[in-house]
Protein backbone atom coordinates (compact mmCIF):
# COMPACT_ATOMS: atom_id res chain seq x y z
CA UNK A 1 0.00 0.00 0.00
CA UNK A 2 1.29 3.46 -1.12
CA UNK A 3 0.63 6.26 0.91
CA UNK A 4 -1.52 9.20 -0.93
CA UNK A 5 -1.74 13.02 -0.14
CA UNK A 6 -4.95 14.59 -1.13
CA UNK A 7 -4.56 18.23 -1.01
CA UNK A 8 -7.30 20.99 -0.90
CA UNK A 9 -6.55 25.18 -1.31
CA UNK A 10 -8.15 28.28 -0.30
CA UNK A 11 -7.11 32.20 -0.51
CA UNK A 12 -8.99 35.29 0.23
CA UNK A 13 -7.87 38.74 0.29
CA UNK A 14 -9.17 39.17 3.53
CA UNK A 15 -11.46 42.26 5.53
CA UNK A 16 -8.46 45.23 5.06
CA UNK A 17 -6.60 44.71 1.66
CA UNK A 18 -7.92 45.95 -1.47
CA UNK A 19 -5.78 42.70 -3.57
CA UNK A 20 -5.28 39.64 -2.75
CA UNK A 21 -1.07 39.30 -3.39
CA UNK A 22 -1.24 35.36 -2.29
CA UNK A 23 -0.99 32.25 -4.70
CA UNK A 24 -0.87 29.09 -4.12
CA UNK A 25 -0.60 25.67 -5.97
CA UNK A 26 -2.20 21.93 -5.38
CA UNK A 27 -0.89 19.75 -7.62
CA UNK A 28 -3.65 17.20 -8.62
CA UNK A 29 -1.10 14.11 -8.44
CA UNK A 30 -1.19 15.04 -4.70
CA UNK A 31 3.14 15.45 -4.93
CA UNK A 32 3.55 19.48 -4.58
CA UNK A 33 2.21 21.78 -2.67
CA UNK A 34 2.88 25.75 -3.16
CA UNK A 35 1.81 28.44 -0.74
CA UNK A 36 3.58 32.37 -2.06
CA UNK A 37 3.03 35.87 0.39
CA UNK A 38 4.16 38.62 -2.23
CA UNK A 39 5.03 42.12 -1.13
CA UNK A 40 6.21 45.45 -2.48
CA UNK A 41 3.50 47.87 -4.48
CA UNK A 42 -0.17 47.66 -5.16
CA UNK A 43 0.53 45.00 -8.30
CA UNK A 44 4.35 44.32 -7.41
CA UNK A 45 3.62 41.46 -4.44
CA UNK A 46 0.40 39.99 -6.66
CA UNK A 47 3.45 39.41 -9.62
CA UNK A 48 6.29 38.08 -7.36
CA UNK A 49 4.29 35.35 -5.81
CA UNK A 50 2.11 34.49 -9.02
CA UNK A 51 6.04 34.00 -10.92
CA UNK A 52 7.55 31.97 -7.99
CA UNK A 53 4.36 29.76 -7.85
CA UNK A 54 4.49 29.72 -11.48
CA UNK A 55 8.34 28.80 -12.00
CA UNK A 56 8.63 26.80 -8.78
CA UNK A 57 5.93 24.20 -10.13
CA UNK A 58 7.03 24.21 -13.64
CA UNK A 59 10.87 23.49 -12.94
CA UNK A 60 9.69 20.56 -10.22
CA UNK A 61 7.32 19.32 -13.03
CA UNK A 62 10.13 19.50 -15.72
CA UNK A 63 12.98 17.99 -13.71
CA UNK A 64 10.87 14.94 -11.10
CA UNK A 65 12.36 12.59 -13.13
CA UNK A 66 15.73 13.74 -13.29
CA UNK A 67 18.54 11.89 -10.89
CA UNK A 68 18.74 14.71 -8.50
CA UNK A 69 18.45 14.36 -4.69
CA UNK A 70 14.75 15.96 -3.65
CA UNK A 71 16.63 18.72 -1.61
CA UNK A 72 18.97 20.10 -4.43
CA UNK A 73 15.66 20.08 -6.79
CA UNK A 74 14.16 22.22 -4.44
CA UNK A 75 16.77 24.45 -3.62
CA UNK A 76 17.21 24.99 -6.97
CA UNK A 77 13.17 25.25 -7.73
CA UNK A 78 13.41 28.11 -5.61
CA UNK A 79 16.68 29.87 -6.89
CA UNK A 80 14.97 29.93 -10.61
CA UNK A 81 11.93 31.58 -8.94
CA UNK A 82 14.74 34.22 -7.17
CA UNK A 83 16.02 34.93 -10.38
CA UNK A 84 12.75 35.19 -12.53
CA UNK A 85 11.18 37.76 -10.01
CA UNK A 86 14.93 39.77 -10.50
CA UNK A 87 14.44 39.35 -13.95
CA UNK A 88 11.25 41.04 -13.65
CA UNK A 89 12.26 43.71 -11.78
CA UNK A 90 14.73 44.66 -14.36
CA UNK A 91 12.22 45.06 -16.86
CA UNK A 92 9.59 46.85 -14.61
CA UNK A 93 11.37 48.74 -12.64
CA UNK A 94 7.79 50.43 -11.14
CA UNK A 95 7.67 46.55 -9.66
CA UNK A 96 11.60 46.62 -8.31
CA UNK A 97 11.02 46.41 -4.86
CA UNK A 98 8.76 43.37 -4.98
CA UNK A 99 9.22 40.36 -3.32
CA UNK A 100 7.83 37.07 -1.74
CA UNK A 101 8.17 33.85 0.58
CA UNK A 102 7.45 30.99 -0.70
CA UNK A 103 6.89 27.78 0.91
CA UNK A 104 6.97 23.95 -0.84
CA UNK A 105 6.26 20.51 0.20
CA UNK A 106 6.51 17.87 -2.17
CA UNK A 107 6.39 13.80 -1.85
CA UNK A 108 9.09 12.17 -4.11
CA UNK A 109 10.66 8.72 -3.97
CA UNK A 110 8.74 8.00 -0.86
CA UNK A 111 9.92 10.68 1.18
CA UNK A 112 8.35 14.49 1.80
CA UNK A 113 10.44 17.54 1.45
CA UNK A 114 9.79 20.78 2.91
CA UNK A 115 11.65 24.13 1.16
CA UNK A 116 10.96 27.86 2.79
CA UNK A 117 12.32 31.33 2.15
CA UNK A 118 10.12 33.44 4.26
CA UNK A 119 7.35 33.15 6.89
CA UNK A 120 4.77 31.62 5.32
CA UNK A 121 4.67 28.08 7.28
CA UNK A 122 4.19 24.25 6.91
CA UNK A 123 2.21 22.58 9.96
CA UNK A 124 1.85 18.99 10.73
CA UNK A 125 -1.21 17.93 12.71
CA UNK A 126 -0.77 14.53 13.99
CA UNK A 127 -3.53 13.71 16.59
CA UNK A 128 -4.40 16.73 18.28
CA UNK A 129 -0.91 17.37 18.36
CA UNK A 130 -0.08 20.70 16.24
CA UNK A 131 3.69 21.15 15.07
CA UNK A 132 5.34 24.03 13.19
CA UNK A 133 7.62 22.15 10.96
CA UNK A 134 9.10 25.38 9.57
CA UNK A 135 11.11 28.14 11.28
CA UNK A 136 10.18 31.87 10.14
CA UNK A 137 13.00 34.00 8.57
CA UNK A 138 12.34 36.85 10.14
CA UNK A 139 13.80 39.73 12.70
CA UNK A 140 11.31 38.33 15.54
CA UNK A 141 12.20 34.92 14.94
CA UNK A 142 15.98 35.26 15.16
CA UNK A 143 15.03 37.24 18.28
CA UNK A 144 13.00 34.55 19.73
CA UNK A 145 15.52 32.16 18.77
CA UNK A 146 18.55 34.01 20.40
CA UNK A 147 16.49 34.56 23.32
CA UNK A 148 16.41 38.80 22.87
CA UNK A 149 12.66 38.36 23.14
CA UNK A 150 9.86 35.65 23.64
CA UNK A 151 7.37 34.07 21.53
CA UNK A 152 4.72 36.44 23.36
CA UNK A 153 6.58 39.34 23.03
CA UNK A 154 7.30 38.35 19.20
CA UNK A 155 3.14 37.95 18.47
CA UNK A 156 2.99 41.54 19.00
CA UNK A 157 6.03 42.83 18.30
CA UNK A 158 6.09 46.27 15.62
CA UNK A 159 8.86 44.75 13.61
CA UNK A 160 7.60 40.79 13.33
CA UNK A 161 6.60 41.59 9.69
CA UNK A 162 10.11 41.94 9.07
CA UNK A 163 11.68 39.54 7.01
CA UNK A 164 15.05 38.58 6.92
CA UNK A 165 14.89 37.41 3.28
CA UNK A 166 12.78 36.83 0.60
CA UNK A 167 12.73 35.50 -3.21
CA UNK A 168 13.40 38.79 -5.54
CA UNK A 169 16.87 39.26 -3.86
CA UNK A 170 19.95 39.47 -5.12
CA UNK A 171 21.38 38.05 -1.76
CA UNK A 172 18.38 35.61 -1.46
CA UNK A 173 20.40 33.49 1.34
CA UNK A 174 19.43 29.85 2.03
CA UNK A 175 16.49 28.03 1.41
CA UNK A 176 15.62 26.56 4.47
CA UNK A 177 15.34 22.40 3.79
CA UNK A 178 14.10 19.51 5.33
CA UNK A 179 12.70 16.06 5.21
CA UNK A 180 9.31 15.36 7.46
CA UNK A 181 8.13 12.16 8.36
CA UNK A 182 4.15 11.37 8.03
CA UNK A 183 2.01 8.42 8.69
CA UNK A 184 -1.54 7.86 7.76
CA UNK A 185 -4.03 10.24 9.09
CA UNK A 186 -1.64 13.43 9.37
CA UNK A 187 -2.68 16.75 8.33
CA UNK A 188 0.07 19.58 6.91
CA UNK A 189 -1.06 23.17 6.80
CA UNK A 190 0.88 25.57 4.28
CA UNK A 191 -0.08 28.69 4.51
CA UNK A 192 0.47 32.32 4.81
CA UNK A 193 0.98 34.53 7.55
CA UNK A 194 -2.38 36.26 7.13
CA UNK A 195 -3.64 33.28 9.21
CA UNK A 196 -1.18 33.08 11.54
CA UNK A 197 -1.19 36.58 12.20
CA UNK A 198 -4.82 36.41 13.27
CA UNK A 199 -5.27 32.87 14.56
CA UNK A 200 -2.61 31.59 17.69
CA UNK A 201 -1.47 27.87 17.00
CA UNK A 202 -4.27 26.20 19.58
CA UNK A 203 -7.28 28.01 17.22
CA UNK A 204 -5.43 26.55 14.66
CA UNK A 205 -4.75 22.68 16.09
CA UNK A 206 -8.39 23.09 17.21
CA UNK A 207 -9.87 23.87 13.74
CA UNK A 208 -7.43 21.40 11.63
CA UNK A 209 -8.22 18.59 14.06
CA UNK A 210 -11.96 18.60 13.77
CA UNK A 211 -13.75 15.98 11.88
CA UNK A 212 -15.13 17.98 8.81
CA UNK A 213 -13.81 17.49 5.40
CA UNK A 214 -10.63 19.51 4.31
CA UNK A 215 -12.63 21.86 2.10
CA UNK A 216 -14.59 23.28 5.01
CA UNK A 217 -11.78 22.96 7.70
CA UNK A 218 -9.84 25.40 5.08
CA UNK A 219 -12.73 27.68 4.76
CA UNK A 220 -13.72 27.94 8.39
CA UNK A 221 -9.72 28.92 9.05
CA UNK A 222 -9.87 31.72 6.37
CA UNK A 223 -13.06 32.89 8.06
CA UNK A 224 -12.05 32.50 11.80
CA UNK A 225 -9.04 34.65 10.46
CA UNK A 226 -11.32 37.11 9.13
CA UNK A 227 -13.34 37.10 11.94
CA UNK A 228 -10.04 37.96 13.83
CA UNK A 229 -10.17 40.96 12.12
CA UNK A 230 -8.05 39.38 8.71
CA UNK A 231 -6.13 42.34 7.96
CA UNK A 232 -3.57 40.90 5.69
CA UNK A 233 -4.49 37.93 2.58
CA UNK A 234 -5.15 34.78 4.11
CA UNK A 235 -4.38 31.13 2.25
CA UNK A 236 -4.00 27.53 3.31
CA UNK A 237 -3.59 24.32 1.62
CA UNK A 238 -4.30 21.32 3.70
CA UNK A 239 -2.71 18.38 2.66
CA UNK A 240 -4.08 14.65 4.10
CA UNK A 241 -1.78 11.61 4.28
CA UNK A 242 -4.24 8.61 3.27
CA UNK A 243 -3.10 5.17 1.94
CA UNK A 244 -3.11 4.41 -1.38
CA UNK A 245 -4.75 0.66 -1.81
């Protein structure tokens, strides 16, 4: 028996902004998984994420086959993407200052990958047991990290939209990688930080966890979030691991 991920996505522009500057990406094989935050201008974040969706995907797609270990085709997934939002910017320079996160999870040759520039996140549910599998790159979360502040302080802190890098960089930085283990009946969450901002981790575990199908667990955390007060775009993918028979 194979194991099978069945992924469902959602985005809204939420209660404040005027454009939604999210994308996202479920690939119908059930193997990638694409959540993008874009930033910079009223039409500058909207391009960055729809390109690193768009060139992430398509260089996975093109190269699955190829010989390459999962985390190198990643990495390097995401380096295109860096260098097609730069390319961009070069030839609209109105759109220079754009930029996005990105984050990936993909199941090849039985084993899922995680990539993330950014801090847009990848959850596991397992149980009722909620885990952030990814680590933000931002200011706060270097903070937090190096114990200058504390998670508290960091949910409200004036500088915790700050990231420490993004695609559309010349000096991108690393790609955060990693390999996640999964048995049946786990849940991942990719999303952006418009949730996150709005909804603290046990809304979150409380919502994934419930017994409702995947299509209305991701609406009811895009609403909660608006509820919340939504003031940023809000998307989630939520991946199931099932069992192929």
């Amino acid at each position: 028996m194979e194991p099978k991920f069945t992924g469902i996505g959602t985005t809204d522009t939420g209660s404040v902004r005027s454009i939604n500057q999210d994308s996202y990406y479920v690939a119908p094989e059930g193997h990638i998984f694409i959540v993008a935050d874009g930033m910079g201008g009223h039409a500058g974040g909207e391009e960055a994420s729809k390109i690193a969706t768009e060139i992430i995907k398509t260089y996975l797609l093109g190269h699955w086959q190829d010989t390459i270990e999962s985390p190198q085709l990643l990495e390097d997934a995401f380096i295109q993407a860096n260098q097609a939002i730069i390319d961009d910017q070069q030839e609209h320079p109105e759109r220079s200052d754009m930029g996005t996160t990105a984050v990936v999870a993909i199941f090849r040759e039985e084993q899922l990958w995680c990539a993330n520039v950014g801090d847009s996140r990848l959850y596991r549910l397992r149980g009722e047991t909620l885990k952030q599998v990814t680590e933000d790159q931002t200011w706060v979360a270097q903070a937090v990290r190096s114990n200058a502040i504390t998670a508290e302080q960091a949910r409200t802190h004036p500088w915790r939209h700050v990231l420490s890098q993004c695609l559309g960089r010349e000096d991108m930085g690393n790609v955060d990688l990693l390999s996640l283990d999964f048995q049946p009946g786990d849940r991942l969450l990719l999303c952006s930080d418009g949730l996150t901002e709005e909804l603290a981790d046990p809304i979150i575990s409380s919502i994934l966890s419930s017994d409702n199908d995947s299509k209305s667990i991701a609406q009811e955390l895009v609403d909660t979030a608006k509820d919340k007060g939504g003031r940023d775009n809000i998307t989630v993918v939520i991946v199931t691991v099932g069992i192929e028979k």
